[in-house]
PDB file of N, CA and C in Angstrom:
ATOM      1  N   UNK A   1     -13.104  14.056  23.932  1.00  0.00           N
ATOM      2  CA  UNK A   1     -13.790  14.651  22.805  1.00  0.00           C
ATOM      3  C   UNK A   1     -14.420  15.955  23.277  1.00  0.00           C
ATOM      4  N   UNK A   2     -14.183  16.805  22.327  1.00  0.00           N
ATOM      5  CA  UNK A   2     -14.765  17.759  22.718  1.00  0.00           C
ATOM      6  C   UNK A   2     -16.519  18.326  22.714  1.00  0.00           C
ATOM      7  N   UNK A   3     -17.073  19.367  22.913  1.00  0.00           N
ATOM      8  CA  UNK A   3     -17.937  19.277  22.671  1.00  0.00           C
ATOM      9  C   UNK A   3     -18.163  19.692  21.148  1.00  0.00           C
ATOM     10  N   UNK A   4     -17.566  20.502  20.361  1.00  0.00           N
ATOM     11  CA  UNK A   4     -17.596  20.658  19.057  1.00  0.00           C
ATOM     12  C   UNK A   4     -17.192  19.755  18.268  1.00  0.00           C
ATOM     13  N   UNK A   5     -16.287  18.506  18.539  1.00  0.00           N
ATOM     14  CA  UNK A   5     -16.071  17.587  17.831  1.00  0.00           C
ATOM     15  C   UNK A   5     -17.617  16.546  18.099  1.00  0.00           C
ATOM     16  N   UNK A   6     -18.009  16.502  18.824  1.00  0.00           N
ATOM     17  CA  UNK A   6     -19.315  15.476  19.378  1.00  0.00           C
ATOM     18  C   UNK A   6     -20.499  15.805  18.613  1.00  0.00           C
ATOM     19  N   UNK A   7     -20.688  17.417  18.758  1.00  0.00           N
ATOM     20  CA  UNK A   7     -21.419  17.994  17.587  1.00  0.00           C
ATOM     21  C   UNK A   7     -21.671  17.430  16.170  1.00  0.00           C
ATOM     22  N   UNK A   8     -20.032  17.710  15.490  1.00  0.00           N
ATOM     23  CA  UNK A   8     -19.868  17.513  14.479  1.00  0.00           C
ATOM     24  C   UNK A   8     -20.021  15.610  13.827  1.00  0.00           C
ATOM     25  N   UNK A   9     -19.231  15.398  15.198  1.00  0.00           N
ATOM     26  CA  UNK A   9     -19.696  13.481  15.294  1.00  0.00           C
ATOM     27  C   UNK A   9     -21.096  12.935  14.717  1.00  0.00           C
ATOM     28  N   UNK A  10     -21.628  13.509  15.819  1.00  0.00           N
ATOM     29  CA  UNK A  10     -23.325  13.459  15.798  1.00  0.00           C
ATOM     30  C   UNK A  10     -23.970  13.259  14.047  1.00  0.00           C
ATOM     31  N   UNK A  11     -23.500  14.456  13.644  1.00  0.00           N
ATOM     32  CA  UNK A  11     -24.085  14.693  12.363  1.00  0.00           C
ATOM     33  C   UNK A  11     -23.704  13.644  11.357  1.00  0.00           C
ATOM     34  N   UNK A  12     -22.120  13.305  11.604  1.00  0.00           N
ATOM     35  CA  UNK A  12     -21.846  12.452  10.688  1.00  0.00           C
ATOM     36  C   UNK A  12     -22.000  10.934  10.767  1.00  0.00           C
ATOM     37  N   UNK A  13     -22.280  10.450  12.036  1.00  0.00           N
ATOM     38  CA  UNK A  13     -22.618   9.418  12.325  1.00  0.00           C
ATOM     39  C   UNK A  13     -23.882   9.063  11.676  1.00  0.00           C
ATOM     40  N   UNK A  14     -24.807  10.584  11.331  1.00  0.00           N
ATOM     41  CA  UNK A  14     -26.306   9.639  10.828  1.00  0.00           C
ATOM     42  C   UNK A  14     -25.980   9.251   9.563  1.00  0.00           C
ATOM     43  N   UNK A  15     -24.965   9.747   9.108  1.00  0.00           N
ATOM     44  CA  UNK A  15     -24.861   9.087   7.551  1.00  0.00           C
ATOM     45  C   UNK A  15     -24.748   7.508   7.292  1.00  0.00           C
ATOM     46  N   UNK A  16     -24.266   7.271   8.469  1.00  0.00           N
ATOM     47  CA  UNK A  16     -23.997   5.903   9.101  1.00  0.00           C
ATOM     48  C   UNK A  16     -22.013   5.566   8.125  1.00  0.00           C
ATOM     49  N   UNK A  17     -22.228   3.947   8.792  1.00  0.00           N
ATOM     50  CA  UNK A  17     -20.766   3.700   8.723  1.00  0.00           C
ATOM     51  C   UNK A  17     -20.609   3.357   7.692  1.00  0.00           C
ATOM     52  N   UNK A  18     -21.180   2.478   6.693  1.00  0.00           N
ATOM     53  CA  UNK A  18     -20.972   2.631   5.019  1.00  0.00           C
ATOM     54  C   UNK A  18     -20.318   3.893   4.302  1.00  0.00           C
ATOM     55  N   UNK A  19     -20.839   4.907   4.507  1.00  0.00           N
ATOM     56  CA  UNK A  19     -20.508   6.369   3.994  1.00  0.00           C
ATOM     57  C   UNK A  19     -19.089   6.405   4.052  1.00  0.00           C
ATOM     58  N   UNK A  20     -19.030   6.752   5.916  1.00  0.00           N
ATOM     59  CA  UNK A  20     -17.696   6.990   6.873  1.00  0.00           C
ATOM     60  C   UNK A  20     -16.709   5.844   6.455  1.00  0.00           C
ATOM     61  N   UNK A  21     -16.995   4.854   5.827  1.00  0.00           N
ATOM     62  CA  UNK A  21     -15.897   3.774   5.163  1.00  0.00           C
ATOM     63  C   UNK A  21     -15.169   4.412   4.035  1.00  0.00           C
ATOM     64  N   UNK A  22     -16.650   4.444   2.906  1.00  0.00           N
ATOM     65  CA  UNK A  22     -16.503   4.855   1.985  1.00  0.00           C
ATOM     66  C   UNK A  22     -15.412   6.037   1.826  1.00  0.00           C
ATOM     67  N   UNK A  23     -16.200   7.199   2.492  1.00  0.00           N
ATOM     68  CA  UNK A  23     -15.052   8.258   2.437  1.00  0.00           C
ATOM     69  C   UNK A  23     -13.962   8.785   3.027  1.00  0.00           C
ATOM     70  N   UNK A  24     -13.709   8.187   3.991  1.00  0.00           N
ATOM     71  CA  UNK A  24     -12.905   8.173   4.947  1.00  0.00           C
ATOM     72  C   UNK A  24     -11.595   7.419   4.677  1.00  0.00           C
ATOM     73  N   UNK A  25     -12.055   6.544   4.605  1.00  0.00           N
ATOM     74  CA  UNK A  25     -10.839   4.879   4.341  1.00  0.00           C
ATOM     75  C   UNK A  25     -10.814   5.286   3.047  1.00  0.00           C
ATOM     76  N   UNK A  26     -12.042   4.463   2.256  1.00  0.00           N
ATOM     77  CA  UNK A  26     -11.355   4.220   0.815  1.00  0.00           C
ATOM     78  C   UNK A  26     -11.013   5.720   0.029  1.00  0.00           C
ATOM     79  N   UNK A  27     -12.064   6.581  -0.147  1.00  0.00           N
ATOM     80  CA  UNK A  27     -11.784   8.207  -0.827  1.00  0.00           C
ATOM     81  C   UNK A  27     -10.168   8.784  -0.491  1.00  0.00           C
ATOM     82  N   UNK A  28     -10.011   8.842   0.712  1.00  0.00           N
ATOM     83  CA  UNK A  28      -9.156   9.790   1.647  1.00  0.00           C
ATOM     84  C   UNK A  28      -7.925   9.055   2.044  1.00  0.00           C
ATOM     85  N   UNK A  29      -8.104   7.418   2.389  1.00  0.00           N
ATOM     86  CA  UNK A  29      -7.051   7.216   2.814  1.00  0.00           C
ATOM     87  C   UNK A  29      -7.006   6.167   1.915  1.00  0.00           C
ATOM     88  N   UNK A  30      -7.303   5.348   0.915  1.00  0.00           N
ATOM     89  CA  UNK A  30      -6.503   4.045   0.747  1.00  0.00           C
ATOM     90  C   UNK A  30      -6.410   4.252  -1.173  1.00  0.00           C
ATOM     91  N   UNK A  31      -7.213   5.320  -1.583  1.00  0.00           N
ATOM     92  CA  UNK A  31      -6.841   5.459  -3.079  1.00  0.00           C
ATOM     93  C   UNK A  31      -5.456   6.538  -2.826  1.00  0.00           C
ATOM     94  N   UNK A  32      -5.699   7.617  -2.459  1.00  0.00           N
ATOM     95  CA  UNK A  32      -4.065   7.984  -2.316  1.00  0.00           C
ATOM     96  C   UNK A  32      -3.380   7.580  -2.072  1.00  0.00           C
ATOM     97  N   UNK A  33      -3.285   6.357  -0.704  1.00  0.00           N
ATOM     98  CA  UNK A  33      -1.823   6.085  -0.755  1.00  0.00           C
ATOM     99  C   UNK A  33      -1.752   5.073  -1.805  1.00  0.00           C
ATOM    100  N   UNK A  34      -2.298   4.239  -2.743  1.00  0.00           N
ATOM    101  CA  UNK A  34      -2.310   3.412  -3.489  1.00  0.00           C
ATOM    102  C   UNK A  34      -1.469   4.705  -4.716  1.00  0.00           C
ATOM    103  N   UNK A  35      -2.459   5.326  -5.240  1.00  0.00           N
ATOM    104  CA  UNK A  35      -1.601   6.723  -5.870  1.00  0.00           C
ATOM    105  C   UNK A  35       0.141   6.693  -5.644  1.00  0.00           C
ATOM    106  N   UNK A  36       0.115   6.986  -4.881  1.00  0.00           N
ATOM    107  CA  UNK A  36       1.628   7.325  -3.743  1.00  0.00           C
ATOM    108  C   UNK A  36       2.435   6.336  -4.629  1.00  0.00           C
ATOM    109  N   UNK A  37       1.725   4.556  -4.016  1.00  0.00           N
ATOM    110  CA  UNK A  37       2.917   3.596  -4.462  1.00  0.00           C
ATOM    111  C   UNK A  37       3.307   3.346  -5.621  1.00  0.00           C
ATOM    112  N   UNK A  38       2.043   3.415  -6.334  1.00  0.00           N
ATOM    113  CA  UNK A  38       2.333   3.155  -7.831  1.00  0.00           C
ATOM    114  C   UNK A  38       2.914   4.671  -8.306  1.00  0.00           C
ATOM    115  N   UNK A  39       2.740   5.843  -8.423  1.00  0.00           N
ATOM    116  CA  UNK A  39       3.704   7.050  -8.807  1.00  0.00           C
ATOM    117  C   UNK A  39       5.244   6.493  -8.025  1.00  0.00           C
ATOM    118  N   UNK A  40       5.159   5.620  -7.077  1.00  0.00           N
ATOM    119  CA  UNK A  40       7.006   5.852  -6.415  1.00  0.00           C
ATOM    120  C   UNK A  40       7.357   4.716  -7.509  1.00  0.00           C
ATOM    121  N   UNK A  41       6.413   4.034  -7.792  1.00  0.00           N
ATOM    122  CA  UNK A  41       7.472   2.137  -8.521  1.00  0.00           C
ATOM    123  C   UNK A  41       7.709   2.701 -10.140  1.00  0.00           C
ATOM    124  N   UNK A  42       6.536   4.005 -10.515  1.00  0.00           N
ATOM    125  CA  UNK A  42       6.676   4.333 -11.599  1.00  0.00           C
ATOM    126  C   UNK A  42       8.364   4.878 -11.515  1.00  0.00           C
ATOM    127  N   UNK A  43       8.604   5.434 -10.783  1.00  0.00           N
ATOM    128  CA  UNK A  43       9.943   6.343 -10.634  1.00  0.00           C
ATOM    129  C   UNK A  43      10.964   5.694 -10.359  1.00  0.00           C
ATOM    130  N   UNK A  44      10.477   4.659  -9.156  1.00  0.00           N
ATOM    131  CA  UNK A  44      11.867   3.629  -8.792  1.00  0.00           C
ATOM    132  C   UNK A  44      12.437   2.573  -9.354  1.00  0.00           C
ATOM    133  N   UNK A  45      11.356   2.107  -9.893  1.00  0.00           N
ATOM    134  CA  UNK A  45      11.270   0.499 -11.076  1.00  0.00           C
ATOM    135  C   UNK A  45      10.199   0.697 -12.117  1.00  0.00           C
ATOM    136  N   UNK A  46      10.478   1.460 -13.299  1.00  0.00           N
ATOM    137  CA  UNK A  46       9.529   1.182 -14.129  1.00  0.00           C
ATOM    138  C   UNK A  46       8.783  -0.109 -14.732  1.00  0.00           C
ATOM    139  N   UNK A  47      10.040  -0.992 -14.911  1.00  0.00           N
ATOM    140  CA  UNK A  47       9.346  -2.459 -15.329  1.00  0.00           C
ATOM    141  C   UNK A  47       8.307  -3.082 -14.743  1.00  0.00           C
ATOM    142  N   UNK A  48       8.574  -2.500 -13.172  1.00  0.00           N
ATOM    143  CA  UNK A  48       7.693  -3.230 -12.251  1.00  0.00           C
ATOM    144  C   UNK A  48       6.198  -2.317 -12.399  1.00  0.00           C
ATOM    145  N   UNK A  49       6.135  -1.085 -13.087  1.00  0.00           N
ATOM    146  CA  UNK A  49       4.991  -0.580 -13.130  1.00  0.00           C
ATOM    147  C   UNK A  49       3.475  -0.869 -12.846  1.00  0.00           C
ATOM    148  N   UNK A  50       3.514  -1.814 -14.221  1.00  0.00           N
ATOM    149  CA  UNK A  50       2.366  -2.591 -14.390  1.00  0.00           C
ATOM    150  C   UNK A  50       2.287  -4.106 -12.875  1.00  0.00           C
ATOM    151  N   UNK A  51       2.698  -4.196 -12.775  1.00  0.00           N
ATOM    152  CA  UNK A  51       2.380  -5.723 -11.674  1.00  0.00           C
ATOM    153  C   UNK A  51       1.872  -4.647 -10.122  1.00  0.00           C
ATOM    154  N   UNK A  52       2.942  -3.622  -9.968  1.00  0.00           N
ATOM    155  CA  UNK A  52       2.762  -2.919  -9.197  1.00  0.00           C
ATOM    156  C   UNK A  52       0.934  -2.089  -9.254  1.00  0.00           C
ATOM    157  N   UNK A  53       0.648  -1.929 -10.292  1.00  0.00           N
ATOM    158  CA  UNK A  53      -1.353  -1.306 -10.431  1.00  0.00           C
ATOM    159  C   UNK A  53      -1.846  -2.263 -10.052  1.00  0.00           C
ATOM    160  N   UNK A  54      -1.517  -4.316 -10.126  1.00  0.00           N
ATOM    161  CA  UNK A  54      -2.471  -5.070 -10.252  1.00  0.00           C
ATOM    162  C   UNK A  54      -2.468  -5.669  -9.013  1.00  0.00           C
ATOM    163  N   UNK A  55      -1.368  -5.151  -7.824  1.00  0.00           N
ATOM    164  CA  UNK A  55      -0.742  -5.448  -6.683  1.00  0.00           C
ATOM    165  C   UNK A  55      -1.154  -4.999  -5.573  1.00  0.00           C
ATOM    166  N   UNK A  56      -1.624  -3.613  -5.959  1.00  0.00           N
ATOM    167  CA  UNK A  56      -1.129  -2.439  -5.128  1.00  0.00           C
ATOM    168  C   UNK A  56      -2.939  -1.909  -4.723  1.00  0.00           C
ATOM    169  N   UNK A  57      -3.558  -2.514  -6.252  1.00  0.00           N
ATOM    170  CA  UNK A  57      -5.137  -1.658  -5.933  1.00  0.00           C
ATOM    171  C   UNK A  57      -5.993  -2.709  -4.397  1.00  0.00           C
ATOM    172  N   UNK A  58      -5.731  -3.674  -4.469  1.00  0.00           N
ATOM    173  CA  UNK A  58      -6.657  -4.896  -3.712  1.00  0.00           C
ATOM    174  C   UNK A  58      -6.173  -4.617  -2.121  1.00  0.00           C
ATOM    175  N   UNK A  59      -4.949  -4.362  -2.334  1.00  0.00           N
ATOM    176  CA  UNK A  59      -3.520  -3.898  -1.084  1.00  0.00           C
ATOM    177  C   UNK A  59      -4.654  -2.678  -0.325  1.00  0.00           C
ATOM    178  N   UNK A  60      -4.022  -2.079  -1.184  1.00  0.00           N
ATOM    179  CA  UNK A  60      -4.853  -0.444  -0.408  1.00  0.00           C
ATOM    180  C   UNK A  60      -6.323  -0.284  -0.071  1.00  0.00           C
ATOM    181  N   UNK A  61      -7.120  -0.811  -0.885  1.00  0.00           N
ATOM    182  CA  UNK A  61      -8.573  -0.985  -0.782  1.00  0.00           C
ATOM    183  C   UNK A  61      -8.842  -1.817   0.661  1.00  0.00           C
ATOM    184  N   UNK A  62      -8.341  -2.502   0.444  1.00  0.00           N
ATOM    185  CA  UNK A  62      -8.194  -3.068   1.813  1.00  0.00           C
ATOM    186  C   UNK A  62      -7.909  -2.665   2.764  1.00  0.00           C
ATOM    187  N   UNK A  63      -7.102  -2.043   3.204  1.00  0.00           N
ATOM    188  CA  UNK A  63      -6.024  -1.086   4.311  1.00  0.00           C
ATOM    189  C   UNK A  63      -7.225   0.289   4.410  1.00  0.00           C
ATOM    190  N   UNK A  64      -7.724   0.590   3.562  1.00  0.00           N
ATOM    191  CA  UNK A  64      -8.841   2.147   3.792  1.00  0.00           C
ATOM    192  C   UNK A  64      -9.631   1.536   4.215  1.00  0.00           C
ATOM    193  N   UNK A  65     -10.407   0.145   3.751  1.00  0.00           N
ATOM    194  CA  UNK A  65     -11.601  -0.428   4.620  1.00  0.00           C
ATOM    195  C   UNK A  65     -11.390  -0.392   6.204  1.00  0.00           C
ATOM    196  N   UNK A  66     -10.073  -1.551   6.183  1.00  0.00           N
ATOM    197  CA  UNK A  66      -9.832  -1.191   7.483  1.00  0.00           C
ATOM    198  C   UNK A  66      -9.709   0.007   8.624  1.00  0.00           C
ATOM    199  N   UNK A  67      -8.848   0.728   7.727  1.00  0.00           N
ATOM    200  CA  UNK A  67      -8.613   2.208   8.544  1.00  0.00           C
ATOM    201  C   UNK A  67      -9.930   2.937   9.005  1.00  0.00           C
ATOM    202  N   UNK A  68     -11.237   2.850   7.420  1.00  0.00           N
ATOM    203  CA  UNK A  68     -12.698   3.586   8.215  1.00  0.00           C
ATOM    204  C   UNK A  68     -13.035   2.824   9.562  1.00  0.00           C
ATOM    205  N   UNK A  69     -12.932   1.564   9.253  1.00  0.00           N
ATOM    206  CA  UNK A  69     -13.167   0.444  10.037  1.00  0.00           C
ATOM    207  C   UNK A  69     -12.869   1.110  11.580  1.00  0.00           C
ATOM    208  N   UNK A  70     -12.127   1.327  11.758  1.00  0.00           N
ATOM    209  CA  UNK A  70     -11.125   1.167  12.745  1.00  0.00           C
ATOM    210  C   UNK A  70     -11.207   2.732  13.445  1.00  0.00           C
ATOM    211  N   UNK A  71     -11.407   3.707  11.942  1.00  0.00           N
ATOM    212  CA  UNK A  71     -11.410   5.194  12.631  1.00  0.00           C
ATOM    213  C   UNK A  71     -13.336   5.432  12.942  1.00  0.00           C
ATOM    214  N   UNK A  72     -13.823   5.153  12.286  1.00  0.00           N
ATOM    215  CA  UNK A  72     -15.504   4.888  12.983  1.00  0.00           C
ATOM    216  C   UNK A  72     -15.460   4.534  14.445  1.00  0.00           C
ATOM    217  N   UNK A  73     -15.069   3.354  15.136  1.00  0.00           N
ATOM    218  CA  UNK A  73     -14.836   2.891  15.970  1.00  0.00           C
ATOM    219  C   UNK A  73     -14.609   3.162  17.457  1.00  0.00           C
ATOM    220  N   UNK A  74     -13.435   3.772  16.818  1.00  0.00           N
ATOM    221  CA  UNK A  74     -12.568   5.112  17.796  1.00  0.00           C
ATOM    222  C   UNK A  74     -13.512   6.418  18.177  1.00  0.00           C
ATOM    223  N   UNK A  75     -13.781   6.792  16.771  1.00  0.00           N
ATOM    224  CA  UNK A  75     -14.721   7.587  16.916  1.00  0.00           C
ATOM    225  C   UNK A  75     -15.956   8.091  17.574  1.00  0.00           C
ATOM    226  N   UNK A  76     -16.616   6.486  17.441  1.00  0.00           N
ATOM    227  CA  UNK A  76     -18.012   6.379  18.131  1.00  0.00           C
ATOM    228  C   UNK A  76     -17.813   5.997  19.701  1.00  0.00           C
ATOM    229  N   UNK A  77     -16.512   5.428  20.215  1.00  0.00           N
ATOM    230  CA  UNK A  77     -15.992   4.886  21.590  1.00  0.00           C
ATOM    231  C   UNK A  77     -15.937   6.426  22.113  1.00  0.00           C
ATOM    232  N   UNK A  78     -15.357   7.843  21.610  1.00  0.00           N
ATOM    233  CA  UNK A  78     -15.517   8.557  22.082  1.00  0.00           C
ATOM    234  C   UNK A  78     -16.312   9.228  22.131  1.00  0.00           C
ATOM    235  N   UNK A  79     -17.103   9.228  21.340  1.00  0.00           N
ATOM    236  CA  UNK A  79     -18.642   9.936  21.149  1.00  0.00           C
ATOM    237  C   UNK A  79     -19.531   9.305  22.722  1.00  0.00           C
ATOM    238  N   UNK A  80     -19.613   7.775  22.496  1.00  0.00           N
ATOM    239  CA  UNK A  80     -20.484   7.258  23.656  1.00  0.00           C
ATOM    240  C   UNK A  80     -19.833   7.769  24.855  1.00  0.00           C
ATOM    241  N   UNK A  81     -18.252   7.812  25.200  1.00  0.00           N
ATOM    242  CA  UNK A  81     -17.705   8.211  26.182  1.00  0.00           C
ATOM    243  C   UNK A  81     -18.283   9.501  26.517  1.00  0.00           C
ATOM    244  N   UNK A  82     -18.147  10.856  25.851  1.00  0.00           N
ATOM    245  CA  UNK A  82     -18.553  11.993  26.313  1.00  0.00           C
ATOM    246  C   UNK A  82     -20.146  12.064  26.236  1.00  0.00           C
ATOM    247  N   UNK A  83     -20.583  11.142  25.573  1.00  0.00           N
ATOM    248  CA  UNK A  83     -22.117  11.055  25.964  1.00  0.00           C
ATOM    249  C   UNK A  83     -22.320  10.860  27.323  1.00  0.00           C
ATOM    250  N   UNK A  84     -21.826   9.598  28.209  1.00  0.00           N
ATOM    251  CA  UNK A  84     -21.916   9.171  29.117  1.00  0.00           C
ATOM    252  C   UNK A  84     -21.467  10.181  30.144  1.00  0.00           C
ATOM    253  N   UNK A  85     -20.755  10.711  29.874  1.00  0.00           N
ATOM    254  CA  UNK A  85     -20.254  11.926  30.776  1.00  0.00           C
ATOM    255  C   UNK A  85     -20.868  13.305  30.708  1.00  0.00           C
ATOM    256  N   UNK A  86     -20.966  13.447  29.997  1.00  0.00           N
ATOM    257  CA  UNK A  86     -21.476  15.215  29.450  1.00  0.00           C
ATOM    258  C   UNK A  86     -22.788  14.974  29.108  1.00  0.00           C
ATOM    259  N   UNK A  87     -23.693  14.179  28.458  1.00  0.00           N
ATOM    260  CA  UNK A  87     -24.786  14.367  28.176  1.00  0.00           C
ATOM    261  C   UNK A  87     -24.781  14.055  26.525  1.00  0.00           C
ATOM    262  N   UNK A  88     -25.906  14.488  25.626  1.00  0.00           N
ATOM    263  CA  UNK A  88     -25.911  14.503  24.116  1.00  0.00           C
ATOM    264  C   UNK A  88     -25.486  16.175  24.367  1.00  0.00           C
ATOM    265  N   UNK A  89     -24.881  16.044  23.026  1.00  0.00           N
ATOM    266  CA  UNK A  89     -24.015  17.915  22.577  1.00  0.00           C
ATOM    267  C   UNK A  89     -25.527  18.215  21.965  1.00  0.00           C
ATOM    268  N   UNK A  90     -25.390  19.548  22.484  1.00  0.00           N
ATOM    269  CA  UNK A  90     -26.274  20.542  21.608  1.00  0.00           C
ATOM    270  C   UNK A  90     -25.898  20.786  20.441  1.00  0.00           C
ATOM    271  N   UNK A  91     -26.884  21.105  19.971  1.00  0.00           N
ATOM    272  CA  UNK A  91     -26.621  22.014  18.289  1.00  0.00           C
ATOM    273  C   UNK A  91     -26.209  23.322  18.104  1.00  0.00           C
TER     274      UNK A  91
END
């Protein structure tokens, strides 16, 4: 990590990990690709349209939880890492 990414870490970490779920996973990563599947079933299988919205929302919501889950994680493993090494980043 760099020191400008540690910086930037820093700041977003105080929002804490609720937020970083929130917007990260669910905003960024798990309503678009939910978007994605249901626009492809609209195109590939219309019939399946509808089962595909009631399928697809619980699917993805899930998968972005995880992903903040998972990218927080990573995140903060490297944050403590270059802490431990480098010190706290300046401002």
């Amino acid at each position: 990590m760099s020191e400008a990414h540690a910086i930037r870490w820093r700041t977003l970490r105080e929002a804490g990990m609720a937020s970083w779920i929130v917007k990260r996973g669910l905003l960024a990563y798990g309503i678009p690709m939910y978007l994605f599947f249901v626009i492809s079933a609209w195109f590939s299988n219309p019939e399946r349209f509808v089962p595909s919205l009631v399928y697809n929302i619980p699917s993805w919501l899930i998968a972005g939880a995880v992903f903040g889950v998972l990218t927080w994680h990573i995140s903060e493993w490297q944050y403590r890492r270059h802490v431990a090494k480098n010190g706290a980043p300046r401002p």
